[in-house]
PDB file of N, CA and C in Angstrom:
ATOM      1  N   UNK A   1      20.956  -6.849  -4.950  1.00  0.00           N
ATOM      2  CA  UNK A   1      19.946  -7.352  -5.872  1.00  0.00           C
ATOM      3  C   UNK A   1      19.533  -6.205  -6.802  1.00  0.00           C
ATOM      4  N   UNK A   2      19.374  -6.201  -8.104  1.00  0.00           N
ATOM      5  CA  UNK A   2      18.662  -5.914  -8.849  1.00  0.00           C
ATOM      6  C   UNK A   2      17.462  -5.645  -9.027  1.00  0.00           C
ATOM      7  N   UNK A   3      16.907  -4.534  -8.636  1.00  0.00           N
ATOM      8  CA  UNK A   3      15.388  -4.342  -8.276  1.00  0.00           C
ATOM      9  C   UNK A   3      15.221  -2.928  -9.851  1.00  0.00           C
ATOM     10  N   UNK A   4      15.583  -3.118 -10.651  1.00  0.00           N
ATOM     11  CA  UNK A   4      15.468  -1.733 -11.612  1.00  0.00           C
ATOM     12  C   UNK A   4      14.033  -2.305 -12.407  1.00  0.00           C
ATOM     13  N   UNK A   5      13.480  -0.905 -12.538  1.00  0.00           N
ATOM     14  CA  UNK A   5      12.519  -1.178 -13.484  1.00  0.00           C
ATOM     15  C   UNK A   5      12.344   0.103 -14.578  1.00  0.00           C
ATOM     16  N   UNK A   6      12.170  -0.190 -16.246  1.00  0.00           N
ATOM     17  CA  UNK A   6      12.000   0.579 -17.035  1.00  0.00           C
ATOM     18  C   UNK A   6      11.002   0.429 -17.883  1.00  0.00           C
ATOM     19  N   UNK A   7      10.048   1.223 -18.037  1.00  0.00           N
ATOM     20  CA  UNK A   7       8.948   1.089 -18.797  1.00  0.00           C
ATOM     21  C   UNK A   7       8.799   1.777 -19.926  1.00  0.00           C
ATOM     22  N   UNK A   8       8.137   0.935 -20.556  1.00  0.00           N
ATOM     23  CA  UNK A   8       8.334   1.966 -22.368  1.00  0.00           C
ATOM     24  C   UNK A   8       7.494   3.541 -21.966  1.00  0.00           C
ATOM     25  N   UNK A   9       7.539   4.239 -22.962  1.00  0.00           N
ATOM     26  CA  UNK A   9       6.379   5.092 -22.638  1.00  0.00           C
ATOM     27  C   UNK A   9       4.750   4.695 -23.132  1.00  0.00           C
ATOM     28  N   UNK A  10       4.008   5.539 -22.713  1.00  0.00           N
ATOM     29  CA  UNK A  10       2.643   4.688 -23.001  1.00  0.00           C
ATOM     30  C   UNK A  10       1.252   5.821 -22.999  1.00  0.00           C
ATOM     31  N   UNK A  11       0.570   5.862 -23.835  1.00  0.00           N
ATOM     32  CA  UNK A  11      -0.172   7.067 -23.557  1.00  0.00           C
ATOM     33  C   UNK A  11      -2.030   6.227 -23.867  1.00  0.00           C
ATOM     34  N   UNK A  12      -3.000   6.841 -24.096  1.00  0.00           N
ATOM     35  CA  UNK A  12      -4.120   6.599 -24.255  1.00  0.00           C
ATOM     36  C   UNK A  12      -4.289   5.350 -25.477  1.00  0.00           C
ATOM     37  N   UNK A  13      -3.231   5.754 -26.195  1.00  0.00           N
ATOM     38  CA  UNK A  13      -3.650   4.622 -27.545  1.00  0.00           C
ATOM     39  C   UNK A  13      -3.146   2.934 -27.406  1.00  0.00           C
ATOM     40  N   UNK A  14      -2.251   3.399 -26.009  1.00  0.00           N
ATOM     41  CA  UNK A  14      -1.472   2.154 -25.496  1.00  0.00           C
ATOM     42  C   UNK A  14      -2.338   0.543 -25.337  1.00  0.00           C
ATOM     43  N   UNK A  15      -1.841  -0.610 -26.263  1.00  0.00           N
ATOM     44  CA  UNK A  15      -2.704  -1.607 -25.910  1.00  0.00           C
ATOM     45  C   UNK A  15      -1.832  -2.524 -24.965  1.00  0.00           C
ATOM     46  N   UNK A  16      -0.442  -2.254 -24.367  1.00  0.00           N
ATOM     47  CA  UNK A  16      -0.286  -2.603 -23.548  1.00  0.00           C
ATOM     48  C   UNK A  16       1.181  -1.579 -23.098  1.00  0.00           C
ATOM     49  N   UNK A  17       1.594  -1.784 -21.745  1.00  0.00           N
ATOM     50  CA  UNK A  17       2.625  -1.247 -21.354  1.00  0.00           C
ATOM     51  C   UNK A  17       3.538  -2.589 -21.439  1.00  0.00           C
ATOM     52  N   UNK A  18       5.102  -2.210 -21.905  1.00  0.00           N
ATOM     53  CA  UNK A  18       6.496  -3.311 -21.986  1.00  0.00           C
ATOM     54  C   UNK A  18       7.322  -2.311 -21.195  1.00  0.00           C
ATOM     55  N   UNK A  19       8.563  -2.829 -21.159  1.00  0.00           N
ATOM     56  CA  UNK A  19       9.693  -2.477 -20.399  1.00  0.00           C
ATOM     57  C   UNK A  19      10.472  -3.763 -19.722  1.00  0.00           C
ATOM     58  N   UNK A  20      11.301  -3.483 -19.309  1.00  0.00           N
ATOM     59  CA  UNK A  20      12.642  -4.289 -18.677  1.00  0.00           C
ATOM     60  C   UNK A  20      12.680  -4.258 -17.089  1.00  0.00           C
ATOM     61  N   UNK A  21      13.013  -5.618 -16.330  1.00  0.00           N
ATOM     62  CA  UNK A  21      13.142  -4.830 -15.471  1.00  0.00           C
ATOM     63  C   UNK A  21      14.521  -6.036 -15.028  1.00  0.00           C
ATOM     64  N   UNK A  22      15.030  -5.060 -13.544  1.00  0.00           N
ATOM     65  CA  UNK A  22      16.158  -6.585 -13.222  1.00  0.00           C
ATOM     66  C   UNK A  22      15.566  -7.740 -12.563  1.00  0.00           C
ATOM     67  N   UNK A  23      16.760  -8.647 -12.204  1.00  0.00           N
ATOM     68  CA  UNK A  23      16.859  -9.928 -11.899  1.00  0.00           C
ATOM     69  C   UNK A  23      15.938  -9.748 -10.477  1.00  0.00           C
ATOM     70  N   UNK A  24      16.050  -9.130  -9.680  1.00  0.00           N
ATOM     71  CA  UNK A  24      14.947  -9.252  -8.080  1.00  0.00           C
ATOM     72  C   UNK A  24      13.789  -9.062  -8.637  1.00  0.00           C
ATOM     73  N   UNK A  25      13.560  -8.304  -9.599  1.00  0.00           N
ATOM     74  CA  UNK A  25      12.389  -8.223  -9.771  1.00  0.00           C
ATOM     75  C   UNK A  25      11.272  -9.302 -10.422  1.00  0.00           C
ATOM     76  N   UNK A  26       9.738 -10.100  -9.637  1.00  0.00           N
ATOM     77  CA  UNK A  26       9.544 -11.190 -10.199  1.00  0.00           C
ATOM     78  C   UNK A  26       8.000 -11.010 -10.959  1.00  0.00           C
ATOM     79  N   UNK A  27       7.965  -9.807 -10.756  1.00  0.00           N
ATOM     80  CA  UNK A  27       6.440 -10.091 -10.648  1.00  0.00           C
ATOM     81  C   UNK A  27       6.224  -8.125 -11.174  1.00  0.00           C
ATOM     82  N   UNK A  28       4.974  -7.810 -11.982  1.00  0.00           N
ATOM     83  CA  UNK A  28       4.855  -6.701 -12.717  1.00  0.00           C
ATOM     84  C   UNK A  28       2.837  -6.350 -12.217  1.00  0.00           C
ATOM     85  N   UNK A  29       2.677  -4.425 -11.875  1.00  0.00           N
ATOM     86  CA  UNK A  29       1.129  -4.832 -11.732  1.00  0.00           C
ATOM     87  C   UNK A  29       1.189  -3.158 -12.374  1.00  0.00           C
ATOM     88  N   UNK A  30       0.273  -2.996 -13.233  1.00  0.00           N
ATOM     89  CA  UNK A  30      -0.082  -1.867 -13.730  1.00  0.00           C
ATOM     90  C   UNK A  30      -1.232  -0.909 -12.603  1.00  0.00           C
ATOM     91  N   UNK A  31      -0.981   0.015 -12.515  1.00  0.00           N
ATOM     92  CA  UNK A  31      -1.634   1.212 -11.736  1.00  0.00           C
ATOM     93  C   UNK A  31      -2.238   2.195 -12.276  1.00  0.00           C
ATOM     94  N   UNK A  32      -3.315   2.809 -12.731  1.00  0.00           N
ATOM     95  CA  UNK A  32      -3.965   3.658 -13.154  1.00  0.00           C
ATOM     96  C   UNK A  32      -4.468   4.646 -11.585  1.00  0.00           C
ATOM     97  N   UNK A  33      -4.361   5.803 -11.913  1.00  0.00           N
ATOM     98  CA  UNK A  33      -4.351   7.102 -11.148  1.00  0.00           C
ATOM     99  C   UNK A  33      -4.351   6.354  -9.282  1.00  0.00           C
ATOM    100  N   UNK A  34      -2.813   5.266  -9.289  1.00  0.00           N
ATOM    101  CA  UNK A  34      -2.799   4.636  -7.936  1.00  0.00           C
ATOM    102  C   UNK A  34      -3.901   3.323  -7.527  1.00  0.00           C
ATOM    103  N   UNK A  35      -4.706   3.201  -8.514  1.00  0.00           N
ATOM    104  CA  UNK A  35      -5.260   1.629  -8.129  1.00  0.00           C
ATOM    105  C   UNK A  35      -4.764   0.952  -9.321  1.00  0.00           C
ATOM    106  N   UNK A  36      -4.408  -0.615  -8.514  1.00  0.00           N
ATOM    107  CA  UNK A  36      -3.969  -1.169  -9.484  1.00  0.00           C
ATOM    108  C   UNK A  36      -4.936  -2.034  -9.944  1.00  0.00           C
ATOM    109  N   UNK A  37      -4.537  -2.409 -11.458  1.00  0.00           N
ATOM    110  CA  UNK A  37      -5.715  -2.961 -12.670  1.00  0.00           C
ATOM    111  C   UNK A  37      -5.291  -4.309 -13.041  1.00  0.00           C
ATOM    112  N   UNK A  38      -4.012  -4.225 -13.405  1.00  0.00           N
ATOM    113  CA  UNK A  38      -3.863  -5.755 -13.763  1.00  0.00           C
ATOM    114  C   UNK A  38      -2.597  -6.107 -13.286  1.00  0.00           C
ATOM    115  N   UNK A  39      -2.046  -7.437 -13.954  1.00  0.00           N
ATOM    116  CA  UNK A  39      -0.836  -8.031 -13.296  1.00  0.00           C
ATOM    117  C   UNK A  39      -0.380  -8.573 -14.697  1.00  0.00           C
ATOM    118  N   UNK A  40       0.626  -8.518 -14.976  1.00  0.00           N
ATOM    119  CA  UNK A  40       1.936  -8.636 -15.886  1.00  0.00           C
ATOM    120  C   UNK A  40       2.526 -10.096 -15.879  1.00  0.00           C
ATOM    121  N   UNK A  41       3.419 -10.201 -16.645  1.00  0.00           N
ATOM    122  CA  UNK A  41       3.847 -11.264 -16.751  1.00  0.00           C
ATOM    123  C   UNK A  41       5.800 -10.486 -16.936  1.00  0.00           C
ATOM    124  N   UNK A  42       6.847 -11.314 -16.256  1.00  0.00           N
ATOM    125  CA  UNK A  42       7.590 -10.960 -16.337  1.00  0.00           C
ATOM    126  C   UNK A  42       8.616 -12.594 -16.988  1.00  0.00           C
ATOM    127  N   UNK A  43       9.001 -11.963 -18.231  1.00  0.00           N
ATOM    128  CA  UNK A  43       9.535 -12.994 -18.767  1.00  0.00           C
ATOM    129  C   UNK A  43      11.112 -13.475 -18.783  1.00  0.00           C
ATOM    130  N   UNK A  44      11.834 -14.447 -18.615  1.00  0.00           N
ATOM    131  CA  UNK A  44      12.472 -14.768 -18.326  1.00  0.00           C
ATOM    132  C   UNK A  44      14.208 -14.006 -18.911  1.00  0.00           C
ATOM    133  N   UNK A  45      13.784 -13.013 -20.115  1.00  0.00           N
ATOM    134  CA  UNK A  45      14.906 -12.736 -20.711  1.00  0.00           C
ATOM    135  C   UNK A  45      14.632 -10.792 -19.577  1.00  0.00           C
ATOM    136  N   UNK A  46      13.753 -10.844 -18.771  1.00  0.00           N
ATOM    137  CA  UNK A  46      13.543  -9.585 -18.060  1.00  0.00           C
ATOM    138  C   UNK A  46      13.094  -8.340 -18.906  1.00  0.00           C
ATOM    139  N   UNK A  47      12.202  -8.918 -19.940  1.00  0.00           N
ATOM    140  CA  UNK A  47      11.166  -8.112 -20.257  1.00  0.00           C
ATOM    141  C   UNK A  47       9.726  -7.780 -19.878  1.00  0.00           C
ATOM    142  N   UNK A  48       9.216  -7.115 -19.815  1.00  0.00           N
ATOM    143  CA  UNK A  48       7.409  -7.724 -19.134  1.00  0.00           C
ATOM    144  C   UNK A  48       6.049  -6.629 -20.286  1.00  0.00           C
ATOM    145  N   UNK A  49       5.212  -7.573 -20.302  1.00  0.00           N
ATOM    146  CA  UNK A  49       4.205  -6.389 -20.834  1.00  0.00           C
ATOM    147  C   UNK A  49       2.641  -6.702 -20.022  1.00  0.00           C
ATOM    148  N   UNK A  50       2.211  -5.638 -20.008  1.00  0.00           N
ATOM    149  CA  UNK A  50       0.713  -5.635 -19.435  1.00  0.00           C
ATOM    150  C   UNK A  50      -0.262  -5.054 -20.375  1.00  0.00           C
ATOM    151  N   UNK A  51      -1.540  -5.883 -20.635  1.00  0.00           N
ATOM    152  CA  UNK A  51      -1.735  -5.118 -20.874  1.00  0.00           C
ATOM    153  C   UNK A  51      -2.837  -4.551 -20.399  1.00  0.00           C
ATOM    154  N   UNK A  52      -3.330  -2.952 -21.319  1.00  0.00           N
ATOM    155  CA  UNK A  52      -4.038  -2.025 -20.587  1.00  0.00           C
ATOM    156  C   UNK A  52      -5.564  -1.779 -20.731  1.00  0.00           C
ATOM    157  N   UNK A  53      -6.401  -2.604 -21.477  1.00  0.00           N
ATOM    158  CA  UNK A  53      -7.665  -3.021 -21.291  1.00  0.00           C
ATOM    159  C   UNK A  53      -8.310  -1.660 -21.309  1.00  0.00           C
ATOM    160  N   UNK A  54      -8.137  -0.681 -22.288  1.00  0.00           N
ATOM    161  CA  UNK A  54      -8.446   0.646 -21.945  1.00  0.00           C
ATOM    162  C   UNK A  54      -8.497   1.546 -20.606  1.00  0.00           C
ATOM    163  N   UNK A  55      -7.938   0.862 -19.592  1.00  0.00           N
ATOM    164  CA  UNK A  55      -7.656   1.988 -18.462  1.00  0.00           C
ATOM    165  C   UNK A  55      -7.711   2.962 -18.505  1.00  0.00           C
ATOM    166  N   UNK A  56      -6.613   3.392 -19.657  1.00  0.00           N
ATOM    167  CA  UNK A  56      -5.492   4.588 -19.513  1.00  0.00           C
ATOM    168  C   UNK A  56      -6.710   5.818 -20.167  1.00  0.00           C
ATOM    169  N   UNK A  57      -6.612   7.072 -19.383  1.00  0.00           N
ATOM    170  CA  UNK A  57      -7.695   8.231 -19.933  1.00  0.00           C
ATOM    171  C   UNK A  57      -7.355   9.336 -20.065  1.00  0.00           C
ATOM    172  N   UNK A  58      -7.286  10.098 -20.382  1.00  0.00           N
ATOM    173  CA  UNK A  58      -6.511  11.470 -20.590  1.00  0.00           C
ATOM    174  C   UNK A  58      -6.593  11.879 -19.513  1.00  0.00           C
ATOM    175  N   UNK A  59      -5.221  12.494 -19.186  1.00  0.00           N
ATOM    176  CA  UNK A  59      -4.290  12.888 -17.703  1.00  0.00           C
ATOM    177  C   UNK A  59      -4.428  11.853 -16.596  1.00  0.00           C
ATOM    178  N   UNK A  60      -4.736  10.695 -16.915  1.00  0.00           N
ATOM    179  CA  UNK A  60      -4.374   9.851 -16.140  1.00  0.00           C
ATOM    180  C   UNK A  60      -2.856   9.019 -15.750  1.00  0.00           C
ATOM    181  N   UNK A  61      -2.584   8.799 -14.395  1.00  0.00           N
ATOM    182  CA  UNK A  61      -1.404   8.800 -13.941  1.00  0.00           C
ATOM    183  C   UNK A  61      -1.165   7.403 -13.968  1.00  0.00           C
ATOM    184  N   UNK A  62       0.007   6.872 -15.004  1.00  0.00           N
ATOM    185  CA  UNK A  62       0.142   5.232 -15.281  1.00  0.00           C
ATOM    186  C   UNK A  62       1.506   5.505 -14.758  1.00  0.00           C
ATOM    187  N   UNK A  63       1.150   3.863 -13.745  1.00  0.00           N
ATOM    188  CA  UNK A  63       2.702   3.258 -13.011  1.00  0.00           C
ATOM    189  C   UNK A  63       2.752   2.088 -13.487  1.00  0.00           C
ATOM    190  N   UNK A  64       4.250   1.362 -12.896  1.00  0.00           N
ATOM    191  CA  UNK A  64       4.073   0.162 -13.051  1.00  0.00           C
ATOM    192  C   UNK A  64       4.787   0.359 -11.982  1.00  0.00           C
ATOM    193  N   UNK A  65       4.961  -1.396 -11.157  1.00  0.00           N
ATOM    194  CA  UNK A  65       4.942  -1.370 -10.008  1.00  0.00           C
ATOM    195  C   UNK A  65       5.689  -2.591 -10.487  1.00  0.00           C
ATOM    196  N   UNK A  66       6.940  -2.773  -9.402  1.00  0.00           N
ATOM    197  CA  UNK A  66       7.963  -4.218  -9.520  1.00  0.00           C
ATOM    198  C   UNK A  66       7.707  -5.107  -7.816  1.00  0.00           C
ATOM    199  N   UNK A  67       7.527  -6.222  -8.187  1.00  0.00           N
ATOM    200  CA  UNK A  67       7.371  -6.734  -6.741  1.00  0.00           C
ATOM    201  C   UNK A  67       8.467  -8.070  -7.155  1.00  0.00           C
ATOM    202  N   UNK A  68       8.674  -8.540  -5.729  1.00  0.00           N
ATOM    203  CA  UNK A  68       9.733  -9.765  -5.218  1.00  0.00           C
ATOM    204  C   UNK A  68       8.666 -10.672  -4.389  1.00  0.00           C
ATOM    205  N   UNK A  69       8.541 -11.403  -5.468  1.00  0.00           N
ATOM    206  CA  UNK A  69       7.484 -12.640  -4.941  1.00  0.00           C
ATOM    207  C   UNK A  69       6.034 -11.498  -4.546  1.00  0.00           C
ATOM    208  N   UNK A  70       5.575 -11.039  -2.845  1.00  0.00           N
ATOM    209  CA  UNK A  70       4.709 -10.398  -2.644  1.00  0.00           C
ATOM    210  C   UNK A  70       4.734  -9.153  -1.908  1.00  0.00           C
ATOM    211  N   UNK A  71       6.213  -8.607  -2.443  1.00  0.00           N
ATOM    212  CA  UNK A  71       6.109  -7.880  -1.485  1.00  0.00           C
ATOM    213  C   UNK A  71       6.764  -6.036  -2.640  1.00  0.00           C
ATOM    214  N   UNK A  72       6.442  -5.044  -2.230  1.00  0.00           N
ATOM    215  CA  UNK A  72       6.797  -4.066  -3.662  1.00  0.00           C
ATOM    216  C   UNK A  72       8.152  -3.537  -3.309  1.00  0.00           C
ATOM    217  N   UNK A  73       8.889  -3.779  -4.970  1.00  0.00           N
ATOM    218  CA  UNK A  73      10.240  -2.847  -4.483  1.00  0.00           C
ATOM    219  C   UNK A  73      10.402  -1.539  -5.300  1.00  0.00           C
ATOM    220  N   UNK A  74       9.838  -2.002  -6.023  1.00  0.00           N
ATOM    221  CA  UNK A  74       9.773  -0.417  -7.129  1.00  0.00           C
ATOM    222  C   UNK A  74       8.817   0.042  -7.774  1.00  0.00           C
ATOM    223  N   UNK A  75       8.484   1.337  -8.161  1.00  0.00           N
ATOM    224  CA  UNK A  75       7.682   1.774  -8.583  1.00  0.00           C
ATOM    225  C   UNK A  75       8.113   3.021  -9.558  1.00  0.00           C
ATOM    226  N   UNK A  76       7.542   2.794 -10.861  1.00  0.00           N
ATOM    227  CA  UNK A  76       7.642   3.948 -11.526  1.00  0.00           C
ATOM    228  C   UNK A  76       6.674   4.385 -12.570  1.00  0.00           C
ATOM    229  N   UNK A  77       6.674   5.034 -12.969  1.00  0.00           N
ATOM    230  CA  UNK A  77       5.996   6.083 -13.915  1.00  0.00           C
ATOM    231  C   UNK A  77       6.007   5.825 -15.297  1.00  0.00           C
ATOM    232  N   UNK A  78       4.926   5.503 -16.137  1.00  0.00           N
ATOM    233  CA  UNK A  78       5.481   5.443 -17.564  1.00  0.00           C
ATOM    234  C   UNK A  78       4.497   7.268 -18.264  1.00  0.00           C
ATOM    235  N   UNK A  79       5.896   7.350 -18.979  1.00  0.00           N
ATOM    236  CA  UNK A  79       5.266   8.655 -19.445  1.00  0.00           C
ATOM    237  C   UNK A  79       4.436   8.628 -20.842  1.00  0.00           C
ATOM    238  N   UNK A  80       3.903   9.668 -21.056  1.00  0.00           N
ATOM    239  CA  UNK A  80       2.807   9.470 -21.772  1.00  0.00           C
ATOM    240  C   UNK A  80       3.309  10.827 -22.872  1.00  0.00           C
TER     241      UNK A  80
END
């Protein structure tokens, strides 16, 4: 299965985070410095965007997080 996830980069001015992810992957949740804030929408051509509701703060640590139905398979980093 296809569990990849790629996120654009994304810094303070960000009004939302996009990226790609694969086919296992069903479901998208944004993470600010490890708690997560919101939940994504992952669209059918396996793009997704969240967005970031001003979270994001200088040197703060943004993930995005890939889950399969409820359970997490990936996790990564969008750089800033």
């Amino acid at each position: 299965m296809d569990y990849s996830l790629v996120p654009d980069d994304a810094d303070i001015t960000s009004k939302a985070i996009t990226g790609t992810v694969g086919k296992g992957v069903t479901g998208v949740r944004l993470a600010i410095d490890g708690v997560v804030k919101k939940t994504g929408k992952v669209n059918t051509d396996g793009t997704f965007s969240i967005a970031t509701d001003d979270f994001i703060t200088q040197g703060s640590t943004v993930e995005v997080i890939g889950y399969n139905s409820s359970s997490e398979v990936v996790r990564k980093k969008s750089e800033s």
